[in-house]
N, C-alpha and C. Protein backbone atom coordinates (compact mmCIF):
# COMPACT_ATOMS: atom_id res chain seq x y z
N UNK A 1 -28.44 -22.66 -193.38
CA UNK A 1 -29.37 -21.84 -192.64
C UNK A 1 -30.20 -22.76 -191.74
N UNK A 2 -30.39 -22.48 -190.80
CA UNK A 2 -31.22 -22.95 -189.76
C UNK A 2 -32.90 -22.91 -190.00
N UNK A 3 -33.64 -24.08 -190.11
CA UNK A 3 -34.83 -23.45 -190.17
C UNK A 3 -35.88 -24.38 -189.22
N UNK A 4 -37.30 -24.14 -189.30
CA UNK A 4 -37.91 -25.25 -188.71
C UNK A 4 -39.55 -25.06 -189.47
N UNK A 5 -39.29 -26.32 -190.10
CA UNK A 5 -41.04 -26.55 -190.94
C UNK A 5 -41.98 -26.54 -189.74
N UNK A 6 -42.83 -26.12 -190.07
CA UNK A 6 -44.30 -26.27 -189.16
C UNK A 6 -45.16 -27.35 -189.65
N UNK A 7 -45.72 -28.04 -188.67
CA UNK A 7 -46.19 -29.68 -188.75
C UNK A 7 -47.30 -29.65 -190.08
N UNK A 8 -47.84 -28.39 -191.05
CA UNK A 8 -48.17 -28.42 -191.68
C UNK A 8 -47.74 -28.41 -193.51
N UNK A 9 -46.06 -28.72 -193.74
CA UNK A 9 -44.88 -28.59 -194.13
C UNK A 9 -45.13 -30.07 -194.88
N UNK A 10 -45.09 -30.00 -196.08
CA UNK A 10 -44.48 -31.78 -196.18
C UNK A 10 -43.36 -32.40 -196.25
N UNK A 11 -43.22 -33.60 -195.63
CA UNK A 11 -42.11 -33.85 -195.22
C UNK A 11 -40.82 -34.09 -196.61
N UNK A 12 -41.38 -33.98 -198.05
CA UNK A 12 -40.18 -33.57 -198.96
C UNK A 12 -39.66 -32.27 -198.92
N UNK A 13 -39.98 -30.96 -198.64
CA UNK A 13 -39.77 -29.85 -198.28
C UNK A 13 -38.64 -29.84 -197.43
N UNK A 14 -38.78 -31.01 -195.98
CA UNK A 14 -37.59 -31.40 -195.41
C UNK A 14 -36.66 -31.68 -196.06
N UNK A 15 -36.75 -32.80 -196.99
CA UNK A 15 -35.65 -33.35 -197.74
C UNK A 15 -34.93 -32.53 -198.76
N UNK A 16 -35.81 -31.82 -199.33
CA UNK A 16 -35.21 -30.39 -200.04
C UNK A 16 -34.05 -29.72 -199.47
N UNK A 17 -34.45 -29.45 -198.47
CA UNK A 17 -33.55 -28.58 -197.94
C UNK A 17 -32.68 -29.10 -197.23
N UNK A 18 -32.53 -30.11 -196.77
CA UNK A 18 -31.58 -30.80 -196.16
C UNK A 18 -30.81 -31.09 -197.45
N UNK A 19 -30.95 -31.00 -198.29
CA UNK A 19 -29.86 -31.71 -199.30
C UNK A 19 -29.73 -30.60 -199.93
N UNK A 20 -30.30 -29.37 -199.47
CA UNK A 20 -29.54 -28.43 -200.82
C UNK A 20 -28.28 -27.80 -199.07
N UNK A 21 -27.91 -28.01 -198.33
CA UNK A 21 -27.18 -28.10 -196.49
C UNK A 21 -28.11 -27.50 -195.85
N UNK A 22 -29.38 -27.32 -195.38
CA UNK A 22 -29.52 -26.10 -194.35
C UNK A 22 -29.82 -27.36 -193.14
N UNK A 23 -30.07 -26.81 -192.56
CA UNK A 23 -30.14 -27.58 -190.82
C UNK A 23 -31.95 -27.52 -190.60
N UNK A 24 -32.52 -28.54 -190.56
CA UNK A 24 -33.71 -28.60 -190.31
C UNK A 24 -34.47 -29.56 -189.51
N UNK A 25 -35.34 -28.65 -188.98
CA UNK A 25 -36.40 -29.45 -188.19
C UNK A 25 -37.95 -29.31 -188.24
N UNK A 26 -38.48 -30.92 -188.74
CA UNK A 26 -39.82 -30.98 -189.18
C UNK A 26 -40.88 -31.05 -187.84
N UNK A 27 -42.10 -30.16 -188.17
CA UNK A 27 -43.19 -30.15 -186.91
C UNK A 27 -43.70 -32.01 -186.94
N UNK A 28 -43.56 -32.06 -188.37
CA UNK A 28 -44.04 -33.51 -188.55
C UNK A 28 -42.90 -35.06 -187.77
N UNK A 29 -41.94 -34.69 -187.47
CA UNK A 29 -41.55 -35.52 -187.04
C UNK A 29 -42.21 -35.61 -184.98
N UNK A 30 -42.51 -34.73 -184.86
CA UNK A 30 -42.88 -34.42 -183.03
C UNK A 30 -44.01 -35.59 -183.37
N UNK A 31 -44.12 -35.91 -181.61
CA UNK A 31 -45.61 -36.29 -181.29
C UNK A 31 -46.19 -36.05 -181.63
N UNK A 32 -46.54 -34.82 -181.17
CA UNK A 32 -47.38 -33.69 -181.06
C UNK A 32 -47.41 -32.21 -181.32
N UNK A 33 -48.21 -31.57 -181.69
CA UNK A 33 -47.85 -30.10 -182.52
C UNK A 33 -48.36 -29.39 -181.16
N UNK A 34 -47.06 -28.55 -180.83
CA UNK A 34 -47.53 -28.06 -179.04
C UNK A 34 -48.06 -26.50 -179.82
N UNK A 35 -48.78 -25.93 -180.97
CA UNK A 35 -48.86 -25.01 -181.24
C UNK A 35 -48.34 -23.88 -181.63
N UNK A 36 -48.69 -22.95 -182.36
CA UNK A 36 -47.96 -21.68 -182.89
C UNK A 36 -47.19 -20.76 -182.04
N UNK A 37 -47.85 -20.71 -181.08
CA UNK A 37 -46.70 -19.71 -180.27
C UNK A 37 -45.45 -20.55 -179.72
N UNK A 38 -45.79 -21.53 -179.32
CA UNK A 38 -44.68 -22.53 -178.98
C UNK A 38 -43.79 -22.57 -179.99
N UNK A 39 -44.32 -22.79 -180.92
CA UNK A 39 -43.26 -23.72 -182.60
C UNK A 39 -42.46 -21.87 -182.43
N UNK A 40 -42.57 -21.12 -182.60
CA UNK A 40 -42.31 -19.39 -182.74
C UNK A 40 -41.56 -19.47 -181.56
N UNK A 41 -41.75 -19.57 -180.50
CA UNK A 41 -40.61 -19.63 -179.33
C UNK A 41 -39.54 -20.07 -179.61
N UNK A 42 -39.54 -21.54 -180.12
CA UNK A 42 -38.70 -22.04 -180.49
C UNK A 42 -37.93 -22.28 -180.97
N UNK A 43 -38.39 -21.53 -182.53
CA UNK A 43 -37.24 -21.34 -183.49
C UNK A 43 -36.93 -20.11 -182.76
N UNK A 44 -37.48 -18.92 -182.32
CA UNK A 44 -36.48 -17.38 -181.92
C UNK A 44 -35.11 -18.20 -181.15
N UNK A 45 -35.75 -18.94 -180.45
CA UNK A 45 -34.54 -19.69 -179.02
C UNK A 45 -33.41 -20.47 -179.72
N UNK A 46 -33.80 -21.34 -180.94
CA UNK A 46 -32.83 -21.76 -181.67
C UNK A 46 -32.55 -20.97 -182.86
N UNK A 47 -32.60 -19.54 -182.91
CA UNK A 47 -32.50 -18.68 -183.74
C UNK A 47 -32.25 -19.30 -185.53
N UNK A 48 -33.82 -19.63 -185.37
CA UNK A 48 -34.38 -20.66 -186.98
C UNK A 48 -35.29 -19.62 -187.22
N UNK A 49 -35.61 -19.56 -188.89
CA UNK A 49 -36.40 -19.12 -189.43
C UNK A 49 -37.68 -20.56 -189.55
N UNK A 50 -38.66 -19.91 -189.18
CA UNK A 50 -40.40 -20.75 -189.50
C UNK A 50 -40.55 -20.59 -190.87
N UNK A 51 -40.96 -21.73 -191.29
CA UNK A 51 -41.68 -21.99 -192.78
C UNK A 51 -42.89 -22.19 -192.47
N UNK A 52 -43.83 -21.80 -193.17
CA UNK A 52 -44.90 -22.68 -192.78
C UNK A 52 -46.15 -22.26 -193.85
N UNK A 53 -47.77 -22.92 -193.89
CA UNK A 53 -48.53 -22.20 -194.91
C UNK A 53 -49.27 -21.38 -194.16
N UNK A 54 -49.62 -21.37 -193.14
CA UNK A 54 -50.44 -20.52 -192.35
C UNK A 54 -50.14 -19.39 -192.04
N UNK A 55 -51.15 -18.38 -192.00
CA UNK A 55 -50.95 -16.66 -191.85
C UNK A 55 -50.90 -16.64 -190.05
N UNK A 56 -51.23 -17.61 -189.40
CA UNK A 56 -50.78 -17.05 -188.20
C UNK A 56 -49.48 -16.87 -187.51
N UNK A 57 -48.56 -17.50 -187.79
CA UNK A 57 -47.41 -16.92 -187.83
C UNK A 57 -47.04 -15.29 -187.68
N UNK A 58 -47.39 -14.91 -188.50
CA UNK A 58 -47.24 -13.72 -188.99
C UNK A 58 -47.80 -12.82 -188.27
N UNK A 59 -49.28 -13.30 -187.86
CA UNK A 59 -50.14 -12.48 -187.52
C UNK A 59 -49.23 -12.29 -185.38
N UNK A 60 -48.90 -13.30 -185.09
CA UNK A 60 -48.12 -13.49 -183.88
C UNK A 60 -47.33 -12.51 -184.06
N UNK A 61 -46.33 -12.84 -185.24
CA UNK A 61 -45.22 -11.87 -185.00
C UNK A 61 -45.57 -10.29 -184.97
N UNK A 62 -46.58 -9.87 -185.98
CA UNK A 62 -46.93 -8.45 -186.44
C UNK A 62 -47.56 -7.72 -185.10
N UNK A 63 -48.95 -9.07 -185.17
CA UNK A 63 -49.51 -7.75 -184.25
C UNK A 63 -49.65 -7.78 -183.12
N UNK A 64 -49.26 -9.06 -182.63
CA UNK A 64 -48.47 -9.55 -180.88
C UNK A 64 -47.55 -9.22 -181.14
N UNK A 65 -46.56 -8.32 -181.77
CA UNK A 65 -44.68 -8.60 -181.83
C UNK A 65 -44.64 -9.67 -180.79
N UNK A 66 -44.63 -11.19 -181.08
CA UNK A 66 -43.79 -11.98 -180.45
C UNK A 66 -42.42 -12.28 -181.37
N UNK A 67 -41.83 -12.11 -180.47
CA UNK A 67 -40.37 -12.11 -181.31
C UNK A 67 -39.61 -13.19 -182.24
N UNK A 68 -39.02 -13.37 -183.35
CA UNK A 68 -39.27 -14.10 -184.25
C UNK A 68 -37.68 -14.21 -185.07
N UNK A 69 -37.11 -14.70 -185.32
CA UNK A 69 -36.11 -14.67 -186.58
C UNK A 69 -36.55 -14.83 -187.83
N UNK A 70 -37.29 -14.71 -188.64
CA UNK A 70 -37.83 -14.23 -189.67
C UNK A 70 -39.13 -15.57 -189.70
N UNK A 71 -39.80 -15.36 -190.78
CA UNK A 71 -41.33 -16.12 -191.11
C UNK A 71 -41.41 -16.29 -192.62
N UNK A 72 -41.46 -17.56 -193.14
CA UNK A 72 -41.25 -17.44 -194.58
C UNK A 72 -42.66 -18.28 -194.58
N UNK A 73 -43.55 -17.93 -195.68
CA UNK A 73 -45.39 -18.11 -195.38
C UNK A 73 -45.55 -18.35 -196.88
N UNK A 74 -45.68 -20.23 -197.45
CA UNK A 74 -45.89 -20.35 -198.58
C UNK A 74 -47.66 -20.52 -198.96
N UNK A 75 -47.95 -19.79 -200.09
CA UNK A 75 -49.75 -19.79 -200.49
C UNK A 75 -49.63 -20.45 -201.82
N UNK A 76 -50.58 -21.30 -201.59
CA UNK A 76 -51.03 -22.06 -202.83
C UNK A 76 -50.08 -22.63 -203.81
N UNK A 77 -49.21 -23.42 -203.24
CA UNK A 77 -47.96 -23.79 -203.57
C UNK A 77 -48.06 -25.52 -203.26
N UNK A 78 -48.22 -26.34 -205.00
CA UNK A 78 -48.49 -28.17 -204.11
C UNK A 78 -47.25 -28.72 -203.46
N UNK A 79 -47.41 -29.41 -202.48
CA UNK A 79 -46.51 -30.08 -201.77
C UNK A 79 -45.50 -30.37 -202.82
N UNK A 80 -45.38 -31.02 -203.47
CA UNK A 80 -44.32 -31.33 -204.65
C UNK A 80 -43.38 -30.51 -204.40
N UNK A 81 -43.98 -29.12 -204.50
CA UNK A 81 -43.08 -27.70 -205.01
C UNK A 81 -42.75 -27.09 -203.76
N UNK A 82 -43.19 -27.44 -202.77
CA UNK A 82 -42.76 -26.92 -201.17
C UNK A 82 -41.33 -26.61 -201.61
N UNK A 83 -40.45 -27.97 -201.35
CA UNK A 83 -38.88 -27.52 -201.08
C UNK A 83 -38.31 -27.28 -202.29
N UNK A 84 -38.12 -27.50 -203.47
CA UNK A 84 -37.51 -26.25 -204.04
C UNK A 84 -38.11 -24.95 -204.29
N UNK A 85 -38.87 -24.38 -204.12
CA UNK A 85 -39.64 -23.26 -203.39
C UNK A 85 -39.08 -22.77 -202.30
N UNK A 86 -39.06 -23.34 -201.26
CA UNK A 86 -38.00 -22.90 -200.06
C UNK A 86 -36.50 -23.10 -200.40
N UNK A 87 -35.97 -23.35 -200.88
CA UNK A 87 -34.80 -23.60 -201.13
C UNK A 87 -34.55 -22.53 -202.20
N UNK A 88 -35.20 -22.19 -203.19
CA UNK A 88 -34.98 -20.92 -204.04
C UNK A 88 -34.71 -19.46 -202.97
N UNK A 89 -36.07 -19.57 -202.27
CA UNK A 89 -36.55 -18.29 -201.61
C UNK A 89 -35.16 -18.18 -200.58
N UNK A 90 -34.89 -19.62 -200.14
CA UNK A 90 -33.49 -19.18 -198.99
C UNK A 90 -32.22 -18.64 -199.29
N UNK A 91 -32.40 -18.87 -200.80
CA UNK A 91 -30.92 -18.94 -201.38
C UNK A 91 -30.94 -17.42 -201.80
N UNK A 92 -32.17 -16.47 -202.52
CA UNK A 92 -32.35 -15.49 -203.13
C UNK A 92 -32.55 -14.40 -201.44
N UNK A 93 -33.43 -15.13 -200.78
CA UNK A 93 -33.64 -13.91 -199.63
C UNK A 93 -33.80 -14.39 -198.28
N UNK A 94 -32.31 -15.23 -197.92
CA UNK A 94 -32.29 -15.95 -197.00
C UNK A 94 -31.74 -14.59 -195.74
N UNK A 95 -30.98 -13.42 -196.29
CA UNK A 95 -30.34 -12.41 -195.74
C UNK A 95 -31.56 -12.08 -194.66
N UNK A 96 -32.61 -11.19 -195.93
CA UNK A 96 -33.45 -10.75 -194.94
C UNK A 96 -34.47 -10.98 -193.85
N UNK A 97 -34.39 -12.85 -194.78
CA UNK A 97 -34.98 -13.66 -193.48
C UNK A 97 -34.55 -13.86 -191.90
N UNK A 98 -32.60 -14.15 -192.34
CA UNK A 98 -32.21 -14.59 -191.33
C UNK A 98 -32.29 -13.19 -190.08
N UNK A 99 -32.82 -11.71 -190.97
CA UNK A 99 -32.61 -10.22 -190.21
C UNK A 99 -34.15 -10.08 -189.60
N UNK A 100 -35.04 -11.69 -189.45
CA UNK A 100 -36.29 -11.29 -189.09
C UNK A 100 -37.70 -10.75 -189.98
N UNK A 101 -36.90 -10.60 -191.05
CA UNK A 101 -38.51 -10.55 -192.67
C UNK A 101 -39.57 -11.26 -192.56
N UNK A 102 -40.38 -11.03 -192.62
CA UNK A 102 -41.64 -12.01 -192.69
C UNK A 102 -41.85 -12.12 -194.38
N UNK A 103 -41.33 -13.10 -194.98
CA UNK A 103 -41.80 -13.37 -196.65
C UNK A 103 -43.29 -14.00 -196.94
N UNK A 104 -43.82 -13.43 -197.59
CA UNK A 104 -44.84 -14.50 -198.20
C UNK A 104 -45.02 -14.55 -199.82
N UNK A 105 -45.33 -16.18 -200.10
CA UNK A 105 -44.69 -16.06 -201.43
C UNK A 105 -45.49 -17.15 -201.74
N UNK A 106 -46.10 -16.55 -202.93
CA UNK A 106 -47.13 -17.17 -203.92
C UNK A 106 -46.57 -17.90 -205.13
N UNK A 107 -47.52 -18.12 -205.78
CA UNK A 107 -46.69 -18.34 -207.61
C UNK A 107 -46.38 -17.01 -208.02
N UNK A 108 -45.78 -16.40 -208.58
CA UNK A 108 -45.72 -15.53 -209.16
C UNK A 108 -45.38 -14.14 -208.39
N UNK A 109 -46.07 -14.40 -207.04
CA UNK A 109 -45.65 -13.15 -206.34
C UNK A 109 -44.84 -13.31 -205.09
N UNK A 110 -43.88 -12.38 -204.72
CA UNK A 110 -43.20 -12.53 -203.14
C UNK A 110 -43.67 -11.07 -202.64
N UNK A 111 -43.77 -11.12 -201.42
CA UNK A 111 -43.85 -9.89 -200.45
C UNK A 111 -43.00 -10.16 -199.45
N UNK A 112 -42.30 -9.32 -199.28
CA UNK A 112 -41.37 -9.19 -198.15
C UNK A 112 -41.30 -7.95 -197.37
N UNK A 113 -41.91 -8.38 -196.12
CA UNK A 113 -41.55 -7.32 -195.12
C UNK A 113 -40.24 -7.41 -194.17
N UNK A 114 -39.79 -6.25 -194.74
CA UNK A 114 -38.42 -6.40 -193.32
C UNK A 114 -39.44 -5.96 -191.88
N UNK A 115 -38.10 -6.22 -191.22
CA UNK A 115 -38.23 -5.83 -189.63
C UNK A 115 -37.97 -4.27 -189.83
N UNK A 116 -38.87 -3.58 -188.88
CA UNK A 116 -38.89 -2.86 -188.64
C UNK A 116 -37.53 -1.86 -188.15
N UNK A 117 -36.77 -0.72 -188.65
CA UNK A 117 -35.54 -0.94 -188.12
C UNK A 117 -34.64 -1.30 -188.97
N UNK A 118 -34.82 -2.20 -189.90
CA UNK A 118 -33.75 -3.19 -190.48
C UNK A 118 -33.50 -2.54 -191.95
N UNK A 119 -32.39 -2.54 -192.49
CA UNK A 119 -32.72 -1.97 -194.04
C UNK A 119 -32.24 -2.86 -195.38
């Protein structure tokens, strides 16, 4: 699966997932973090799902519909546990991600919104 961490991502989360195959690209490796709507352009254009911990994401996609291939939004989750955390969540609900879902996923809890449209 295609994805792209947001520069707020730690960089084992990368390594996670690169070794369980998906194709990834860290915000942390750039210069510079050219921002949320940008990083969101980017993956739609390289049709990647965003990881990231921040609710703005989401908030872009929802209530700007800027257009998105899905948003996976980890809370209160230590760096340690980033990538097999993402690597669970891709493997269990990578479908409805890759159909544009916005996930957010706690300890204990996931919420998943599909796309609108989508079933």
């Amino acid at each position: 699966m295609k994805v792209l961490l947001d520069t707020c991502m730690s960089k084992g989360a990368k390594v996670s997932l690169q070794a369980a195959g998906h194709d990834v690209i860290w915000g942390g490796d750039w210069a510079e973090n050219p921002g949320d709507p940008s990083i969101l352009a980017m993956a739609y254009e390289e049709r990647r799902i965003v990881i990231t911990l921040d609710k703005d994401f989401g908030e872009l996609a929802f209530l700007r519909r800027i257009p998105h291939c899905g948003i996976l939004r980890l809370v209160n989750f230590r760096a340690m546990d980033q990538g097999p955390v993402c690597v669970h969540i891709l493997t269990q609900h990578g479908q409805e991600l890759g159909d544009g879902a916005i996930v957010t996923a706690e300890p204990g809890r996931l919420r998943i919104r599909l796309r609108p449209g989508s079933n």
